[in-house]
PDB file of N, CA and C in Angstrom:
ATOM      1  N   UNK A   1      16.366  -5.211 -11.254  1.00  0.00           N
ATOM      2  CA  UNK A   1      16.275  -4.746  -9.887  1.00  0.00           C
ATOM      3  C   UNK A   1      17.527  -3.941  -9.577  1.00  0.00           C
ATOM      4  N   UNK A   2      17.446  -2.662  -9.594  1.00  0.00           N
ATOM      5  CA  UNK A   2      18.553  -1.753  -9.700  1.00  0.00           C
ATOM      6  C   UNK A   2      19.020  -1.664  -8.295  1.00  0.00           C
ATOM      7  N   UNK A   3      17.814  -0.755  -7.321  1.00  0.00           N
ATOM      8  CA  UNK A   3      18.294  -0.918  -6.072  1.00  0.00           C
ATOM      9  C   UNK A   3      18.015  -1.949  -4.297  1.00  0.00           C
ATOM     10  N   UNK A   4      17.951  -3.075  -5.292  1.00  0.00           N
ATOM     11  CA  UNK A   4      17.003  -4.176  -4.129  1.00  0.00           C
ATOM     12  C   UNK A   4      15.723  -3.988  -3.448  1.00  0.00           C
ATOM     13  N   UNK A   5      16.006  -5.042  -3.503  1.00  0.00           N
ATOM     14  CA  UNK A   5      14.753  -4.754  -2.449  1.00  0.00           C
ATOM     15  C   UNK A   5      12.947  -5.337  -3.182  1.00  0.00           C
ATOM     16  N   UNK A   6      12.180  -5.037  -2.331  1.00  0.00           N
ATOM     17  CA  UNK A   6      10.806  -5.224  -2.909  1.00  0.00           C
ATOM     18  C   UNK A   6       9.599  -3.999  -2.734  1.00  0.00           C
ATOM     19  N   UNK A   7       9.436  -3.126  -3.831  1.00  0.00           N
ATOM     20  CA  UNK A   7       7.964  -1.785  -3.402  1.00  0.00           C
ATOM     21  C   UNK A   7       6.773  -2.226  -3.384  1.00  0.00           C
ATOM     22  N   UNK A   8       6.121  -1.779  -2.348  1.00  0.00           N
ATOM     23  CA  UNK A   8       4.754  -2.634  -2.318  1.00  0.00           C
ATOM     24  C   UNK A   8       3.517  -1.580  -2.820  1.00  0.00           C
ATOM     25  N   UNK A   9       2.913  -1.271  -3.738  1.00  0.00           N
ATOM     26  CA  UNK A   9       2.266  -0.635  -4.393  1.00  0.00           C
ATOM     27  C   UNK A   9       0.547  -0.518  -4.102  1.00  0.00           C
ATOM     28  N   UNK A  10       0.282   0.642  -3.982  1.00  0.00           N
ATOM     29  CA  UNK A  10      -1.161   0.449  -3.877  1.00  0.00           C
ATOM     30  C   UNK A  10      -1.839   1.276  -5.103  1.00  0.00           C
ATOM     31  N   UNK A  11      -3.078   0.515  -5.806  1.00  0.00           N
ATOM     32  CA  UNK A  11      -3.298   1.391  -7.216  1.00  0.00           C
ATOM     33  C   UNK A  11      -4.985   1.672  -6.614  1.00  0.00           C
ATOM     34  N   UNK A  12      -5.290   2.861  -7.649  1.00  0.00           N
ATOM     35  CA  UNK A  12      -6.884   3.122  -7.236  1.00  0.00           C
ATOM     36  C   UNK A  12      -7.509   2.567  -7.886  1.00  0.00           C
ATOM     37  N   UNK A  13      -8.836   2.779  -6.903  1.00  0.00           N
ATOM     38  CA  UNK A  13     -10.271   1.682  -7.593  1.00  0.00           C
ATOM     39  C   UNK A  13     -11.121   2.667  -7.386  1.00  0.00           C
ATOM     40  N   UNK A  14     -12.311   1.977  -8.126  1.00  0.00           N
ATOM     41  CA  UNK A  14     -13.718   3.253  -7.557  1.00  0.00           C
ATOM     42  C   UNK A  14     -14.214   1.984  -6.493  1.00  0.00           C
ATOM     43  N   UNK A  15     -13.821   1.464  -5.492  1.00  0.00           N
ATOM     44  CA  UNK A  15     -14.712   0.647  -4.503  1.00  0.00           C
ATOM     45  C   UNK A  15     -14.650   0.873  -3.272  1.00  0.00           C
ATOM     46  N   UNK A  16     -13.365   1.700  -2.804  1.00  0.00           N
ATOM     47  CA  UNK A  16     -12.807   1.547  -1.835  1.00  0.00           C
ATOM     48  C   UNK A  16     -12.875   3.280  -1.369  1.00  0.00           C
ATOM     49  N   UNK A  17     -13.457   3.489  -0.371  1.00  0.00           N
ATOM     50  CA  UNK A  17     -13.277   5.207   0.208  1.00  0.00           C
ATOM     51  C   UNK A  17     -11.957   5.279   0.684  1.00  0.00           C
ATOM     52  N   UNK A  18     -11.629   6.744   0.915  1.00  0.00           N
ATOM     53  CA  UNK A  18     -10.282   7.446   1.482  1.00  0.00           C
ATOM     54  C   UNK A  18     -10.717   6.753   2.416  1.00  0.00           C
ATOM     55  N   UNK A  19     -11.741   6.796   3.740  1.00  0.00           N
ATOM     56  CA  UNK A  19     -11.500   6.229   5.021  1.00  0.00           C
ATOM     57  C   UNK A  19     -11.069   4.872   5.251  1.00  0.00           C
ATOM     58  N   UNK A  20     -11.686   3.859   4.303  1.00  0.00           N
ATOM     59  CA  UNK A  20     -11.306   2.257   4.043  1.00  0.00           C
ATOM     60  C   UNK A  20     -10.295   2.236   3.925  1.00  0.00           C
ATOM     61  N   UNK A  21      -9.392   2.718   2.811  1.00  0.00           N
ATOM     62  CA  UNK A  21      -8.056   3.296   2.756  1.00  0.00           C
ATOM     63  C   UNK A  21      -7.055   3.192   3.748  1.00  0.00           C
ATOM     64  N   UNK A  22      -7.420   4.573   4.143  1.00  0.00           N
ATOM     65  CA  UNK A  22      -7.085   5.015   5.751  1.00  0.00           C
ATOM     66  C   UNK A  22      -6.883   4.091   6.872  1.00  0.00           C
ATOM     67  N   UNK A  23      -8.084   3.264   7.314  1.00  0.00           N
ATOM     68  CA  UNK A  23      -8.081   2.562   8.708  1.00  0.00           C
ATOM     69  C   UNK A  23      -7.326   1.320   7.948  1.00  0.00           C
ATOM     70  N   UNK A  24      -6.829   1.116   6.932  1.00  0.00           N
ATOM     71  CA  UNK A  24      -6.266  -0.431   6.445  1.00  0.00           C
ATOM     72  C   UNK A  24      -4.628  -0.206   6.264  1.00  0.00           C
ATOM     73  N   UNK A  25      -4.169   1.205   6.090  1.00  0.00           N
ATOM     74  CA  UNK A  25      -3.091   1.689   5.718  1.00  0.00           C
ATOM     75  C   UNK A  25      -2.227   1.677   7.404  1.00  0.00           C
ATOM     76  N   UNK A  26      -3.520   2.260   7.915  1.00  0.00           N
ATOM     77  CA  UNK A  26      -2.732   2.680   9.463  1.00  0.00           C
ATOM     78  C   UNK A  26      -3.129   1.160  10.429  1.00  0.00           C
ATOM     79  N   UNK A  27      -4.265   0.675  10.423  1.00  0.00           N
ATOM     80  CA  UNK A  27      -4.164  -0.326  11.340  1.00  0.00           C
ATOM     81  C   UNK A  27      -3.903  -1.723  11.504  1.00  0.00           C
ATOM     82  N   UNK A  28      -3.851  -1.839   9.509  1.00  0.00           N
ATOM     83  CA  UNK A  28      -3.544  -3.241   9.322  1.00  0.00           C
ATOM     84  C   UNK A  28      -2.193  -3.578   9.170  1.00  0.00           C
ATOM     85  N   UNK A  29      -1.545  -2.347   8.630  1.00  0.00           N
ATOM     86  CA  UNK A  29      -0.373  -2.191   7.323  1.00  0.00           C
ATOM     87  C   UNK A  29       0.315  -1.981   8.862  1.00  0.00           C
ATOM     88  N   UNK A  30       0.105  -0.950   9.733  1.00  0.00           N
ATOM     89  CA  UNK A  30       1.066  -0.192  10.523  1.00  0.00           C
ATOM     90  C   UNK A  30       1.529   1.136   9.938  1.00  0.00           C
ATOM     91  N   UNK A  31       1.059   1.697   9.030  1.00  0.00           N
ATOM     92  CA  UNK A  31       1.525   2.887   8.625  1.00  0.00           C
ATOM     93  C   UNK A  31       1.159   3.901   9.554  1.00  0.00           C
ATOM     94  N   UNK A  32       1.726   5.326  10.399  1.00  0.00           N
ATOM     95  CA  UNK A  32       1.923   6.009  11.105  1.00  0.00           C
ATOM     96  C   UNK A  32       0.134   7.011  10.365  1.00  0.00           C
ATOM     97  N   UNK A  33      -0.332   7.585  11.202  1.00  0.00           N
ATOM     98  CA  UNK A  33      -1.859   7.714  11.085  1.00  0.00           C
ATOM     99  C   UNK A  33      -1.486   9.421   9.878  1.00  0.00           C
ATOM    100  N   UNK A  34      -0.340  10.234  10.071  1.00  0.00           N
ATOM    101  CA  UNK A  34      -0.795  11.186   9.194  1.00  0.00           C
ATOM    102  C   UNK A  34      -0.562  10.188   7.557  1.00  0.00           C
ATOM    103  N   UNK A  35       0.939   9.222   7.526  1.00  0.00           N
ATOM    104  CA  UNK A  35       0.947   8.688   6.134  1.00  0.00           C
ATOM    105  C   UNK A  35      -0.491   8.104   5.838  1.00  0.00           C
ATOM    106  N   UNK A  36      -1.126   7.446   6.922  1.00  0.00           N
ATOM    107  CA  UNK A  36      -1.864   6.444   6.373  1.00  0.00           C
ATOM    108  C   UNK A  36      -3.377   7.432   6.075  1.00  0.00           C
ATOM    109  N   UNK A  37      -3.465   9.067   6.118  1.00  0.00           N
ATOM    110  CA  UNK A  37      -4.426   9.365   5.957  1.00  0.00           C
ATOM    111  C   UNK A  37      -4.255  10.744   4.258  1.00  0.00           C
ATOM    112  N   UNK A  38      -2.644  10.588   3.959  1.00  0.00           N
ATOM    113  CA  UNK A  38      -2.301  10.979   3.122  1.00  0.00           C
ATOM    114  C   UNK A  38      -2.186  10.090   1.845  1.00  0.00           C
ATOM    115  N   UNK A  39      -1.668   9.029   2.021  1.00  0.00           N
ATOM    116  CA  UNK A  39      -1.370   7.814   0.858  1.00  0.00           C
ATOM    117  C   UNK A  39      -2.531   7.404   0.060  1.00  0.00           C
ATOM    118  N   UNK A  40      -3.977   7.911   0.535  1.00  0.00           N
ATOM    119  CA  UNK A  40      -5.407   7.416   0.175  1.00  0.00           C
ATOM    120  C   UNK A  40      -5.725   8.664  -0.911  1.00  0.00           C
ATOM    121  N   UNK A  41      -5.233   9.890  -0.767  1.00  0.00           N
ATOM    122  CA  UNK A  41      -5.188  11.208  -1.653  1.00  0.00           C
ATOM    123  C   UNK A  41      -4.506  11.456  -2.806  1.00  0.00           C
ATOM    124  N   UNK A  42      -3.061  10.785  -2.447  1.00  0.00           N
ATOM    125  CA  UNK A  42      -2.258  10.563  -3.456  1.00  0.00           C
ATOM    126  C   UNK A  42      -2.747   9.380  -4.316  1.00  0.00           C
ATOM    127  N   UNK A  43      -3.089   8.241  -3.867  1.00  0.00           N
ATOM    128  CA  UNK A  43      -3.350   7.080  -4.275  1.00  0.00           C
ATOM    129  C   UNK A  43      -4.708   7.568  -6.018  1.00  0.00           C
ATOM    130  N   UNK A  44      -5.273   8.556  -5.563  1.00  0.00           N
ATOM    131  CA  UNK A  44      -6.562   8.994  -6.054  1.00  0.00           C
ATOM    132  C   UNK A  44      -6.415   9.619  -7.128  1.00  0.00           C
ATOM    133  N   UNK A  45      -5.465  10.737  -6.916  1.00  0.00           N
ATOM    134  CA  UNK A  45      -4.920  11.529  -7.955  1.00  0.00           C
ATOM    135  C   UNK A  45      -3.397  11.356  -8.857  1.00  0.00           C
ATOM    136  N   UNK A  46      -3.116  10.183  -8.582  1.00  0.00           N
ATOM    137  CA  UNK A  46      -1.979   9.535  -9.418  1.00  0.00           C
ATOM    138  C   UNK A  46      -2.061   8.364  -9.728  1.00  0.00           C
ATOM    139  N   UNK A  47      -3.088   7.367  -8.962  1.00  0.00           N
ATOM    140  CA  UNK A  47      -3.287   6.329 -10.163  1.00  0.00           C
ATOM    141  C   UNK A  47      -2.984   5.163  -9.138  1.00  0.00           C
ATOM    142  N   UNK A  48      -1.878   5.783  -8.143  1.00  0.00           N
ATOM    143  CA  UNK A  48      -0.927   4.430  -7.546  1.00  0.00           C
ATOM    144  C   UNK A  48       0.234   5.142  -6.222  1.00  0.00           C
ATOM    145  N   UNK A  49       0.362   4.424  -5.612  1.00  0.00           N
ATOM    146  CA  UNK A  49       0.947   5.111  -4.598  1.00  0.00           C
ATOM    147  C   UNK A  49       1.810   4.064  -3.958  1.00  0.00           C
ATOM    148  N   UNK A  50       3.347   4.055  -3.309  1.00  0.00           N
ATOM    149  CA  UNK A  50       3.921   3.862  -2.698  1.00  0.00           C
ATOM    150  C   UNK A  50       3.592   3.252  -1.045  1.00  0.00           C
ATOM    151  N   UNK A  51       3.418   1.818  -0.888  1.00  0.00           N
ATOM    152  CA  UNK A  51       2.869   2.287   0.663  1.00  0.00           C
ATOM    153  C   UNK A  51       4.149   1.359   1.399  1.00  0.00           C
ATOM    154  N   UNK A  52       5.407   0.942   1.011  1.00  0.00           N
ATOM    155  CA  UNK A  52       6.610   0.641   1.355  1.00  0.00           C
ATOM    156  C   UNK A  52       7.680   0.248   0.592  1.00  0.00           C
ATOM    157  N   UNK A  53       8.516   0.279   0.923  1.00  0.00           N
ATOM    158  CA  UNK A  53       9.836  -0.586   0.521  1.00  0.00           C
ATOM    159  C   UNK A  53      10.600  -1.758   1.521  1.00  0.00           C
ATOM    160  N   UNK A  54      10.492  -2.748   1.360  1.00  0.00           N
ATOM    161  CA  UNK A  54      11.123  -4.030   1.930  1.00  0.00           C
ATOM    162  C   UNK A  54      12.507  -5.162   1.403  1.00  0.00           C
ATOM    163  N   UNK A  55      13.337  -5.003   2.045  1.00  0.00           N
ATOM    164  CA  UNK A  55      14.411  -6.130   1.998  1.00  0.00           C
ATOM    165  C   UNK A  55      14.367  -7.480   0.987  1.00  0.00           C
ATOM    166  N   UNK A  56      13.016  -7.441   2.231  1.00  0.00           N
ATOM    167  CA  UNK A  56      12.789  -9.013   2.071  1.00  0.00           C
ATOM    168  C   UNK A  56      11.362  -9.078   1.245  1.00  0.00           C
ATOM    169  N   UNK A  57      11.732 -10.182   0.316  1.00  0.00           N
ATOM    170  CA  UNK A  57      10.240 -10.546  -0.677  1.00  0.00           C
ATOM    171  C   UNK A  57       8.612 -10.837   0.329  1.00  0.00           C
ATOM    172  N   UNK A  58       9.092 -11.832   0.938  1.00  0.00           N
ATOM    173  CA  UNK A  58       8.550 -12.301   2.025  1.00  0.00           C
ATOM    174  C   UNK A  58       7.398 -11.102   2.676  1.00  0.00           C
ATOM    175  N   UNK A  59       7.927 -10.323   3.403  1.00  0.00           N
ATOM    176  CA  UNK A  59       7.484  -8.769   4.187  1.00  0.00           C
ATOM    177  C   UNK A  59       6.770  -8.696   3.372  1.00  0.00           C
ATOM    178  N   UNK A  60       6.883  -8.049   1.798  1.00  0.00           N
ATOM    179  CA  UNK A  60       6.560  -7.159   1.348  1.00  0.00           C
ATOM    180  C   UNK A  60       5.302  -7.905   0.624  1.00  0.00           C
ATOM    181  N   UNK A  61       5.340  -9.289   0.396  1.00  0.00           N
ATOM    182  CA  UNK A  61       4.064  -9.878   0.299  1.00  0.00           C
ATOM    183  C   UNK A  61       2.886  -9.878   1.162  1.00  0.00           C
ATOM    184  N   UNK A  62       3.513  -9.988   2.071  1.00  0.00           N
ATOM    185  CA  UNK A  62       2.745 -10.773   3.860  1.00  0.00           C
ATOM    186  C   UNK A  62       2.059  -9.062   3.208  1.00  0.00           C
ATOM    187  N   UNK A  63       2.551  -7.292   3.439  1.00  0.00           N
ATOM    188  CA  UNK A  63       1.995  -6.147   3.646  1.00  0.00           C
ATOM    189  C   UNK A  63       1.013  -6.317   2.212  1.00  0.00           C
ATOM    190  N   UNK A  64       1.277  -6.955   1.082  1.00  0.00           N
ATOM    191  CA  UNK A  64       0.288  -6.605   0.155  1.00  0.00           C
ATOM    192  C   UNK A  64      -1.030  -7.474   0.411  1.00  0.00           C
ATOM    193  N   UNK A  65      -0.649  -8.752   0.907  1.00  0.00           N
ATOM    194  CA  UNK A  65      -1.826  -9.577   1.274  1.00  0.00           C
ATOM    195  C   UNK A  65      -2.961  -8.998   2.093  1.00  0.00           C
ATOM    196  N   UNK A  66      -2.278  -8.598   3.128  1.00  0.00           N
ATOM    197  CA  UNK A  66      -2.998  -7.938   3.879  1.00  0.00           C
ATOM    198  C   UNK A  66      -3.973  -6.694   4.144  1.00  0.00           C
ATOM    199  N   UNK A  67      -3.537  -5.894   2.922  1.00  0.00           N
ATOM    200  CA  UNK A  67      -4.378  -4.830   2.391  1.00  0.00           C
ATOM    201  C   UNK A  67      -5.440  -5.748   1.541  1.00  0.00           C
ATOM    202  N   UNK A  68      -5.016  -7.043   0.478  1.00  0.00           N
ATOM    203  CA  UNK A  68      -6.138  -7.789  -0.212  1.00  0.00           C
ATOM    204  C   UNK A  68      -6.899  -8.071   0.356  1.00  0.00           C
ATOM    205  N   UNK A  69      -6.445  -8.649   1.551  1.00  0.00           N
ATOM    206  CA  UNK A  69      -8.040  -9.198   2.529  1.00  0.00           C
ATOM    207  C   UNK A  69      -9.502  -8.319   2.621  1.00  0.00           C
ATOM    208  N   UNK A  70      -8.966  -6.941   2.482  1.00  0.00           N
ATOM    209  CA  UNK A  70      -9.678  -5.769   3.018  1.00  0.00           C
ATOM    210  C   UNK A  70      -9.987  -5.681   1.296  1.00  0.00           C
ATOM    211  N   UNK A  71      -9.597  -6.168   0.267  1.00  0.00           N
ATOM    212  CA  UNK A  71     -10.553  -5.140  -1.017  1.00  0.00           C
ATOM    213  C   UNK A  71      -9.364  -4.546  -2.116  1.00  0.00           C
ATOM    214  N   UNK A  72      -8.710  -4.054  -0.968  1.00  0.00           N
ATOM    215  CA  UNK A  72      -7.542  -2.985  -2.004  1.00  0.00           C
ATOM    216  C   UNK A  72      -6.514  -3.757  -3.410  1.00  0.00           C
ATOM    217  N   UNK A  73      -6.212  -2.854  -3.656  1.00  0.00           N
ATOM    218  CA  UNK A  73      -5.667  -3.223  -5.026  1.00  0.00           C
ATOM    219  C   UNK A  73      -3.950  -3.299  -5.165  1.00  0.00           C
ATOM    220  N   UNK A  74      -3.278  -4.042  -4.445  1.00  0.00           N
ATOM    221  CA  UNK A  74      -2.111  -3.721  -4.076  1.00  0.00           C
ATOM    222  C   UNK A  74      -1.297  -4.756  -4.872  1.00  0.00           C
ATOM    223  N   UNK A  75       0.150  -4.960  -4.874  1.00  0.00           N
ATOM    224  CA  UNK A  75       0.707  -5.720  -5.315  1.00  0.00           C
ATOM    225  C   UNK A  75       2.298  -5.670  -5.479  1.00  0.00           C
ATOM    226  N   UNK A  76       3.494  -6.231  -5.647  1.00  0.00           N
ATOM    227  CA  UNK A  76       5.055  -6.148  -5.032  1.00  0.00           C
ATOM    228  C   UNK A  76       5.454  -6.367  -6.663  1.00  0.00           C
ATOM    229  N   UNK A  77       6.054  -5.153  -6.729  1.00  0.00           N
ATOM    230  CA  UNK A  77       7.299  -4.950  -7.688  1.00  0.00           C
ATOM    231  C   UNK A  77       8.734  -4.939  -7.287  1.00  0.00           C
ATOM    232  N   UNK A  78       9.184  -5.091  -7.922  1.00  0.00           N
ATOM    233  CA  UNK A  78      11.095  -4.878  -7.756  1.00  0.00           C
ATOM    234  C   UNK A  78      11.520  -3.581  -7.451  1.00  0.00           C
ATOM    235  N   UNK A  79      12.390  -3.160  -6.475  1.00  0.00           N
ATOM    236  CA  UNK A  79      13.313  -1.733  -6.187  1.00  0.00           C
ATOM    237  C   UNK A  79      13.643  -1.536  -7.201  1.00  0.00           C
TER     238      UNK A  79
END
């Protein structure tokens, strides 16, 4: 863990649409509505996408759980 912390990762699936994506990024997560309608594009065409960085282990679980509820494919690596 070079620079602390915890990245919370989202990877693609074939199950889940850009819009599912979208309304889970921005209304569950709290992500700001242009990230949360960009991160579903990137997510598509790279495999995996960035959807925070957190302090605390804790946070950055609670944000991956919470995309699981919904389907998505998320999960917390090390900074």
């Amino acid at each position: 863990m070079s620079s602390g912390g915890w990245r919370v990762l989202l990877w693609d699936d074939d199950v889940n649409s850009v819009a599912t994506v979208a309304f889970v990024l921005h209304r569950v997560v709290g992500l700001a509505l242009g990230t949360a309608l960009d991160l579903p594009h990137e997510v598509d065409s790279r495999g995996v996408a960035e959807v925070g960085c957190y302090d605390n282990l804790e946070d950055a679980e609670v944000t991956a759980a919470r995309m699981q509820v919904f389907g998505l494919h998320s999960g917390v690596v090390p900074a």
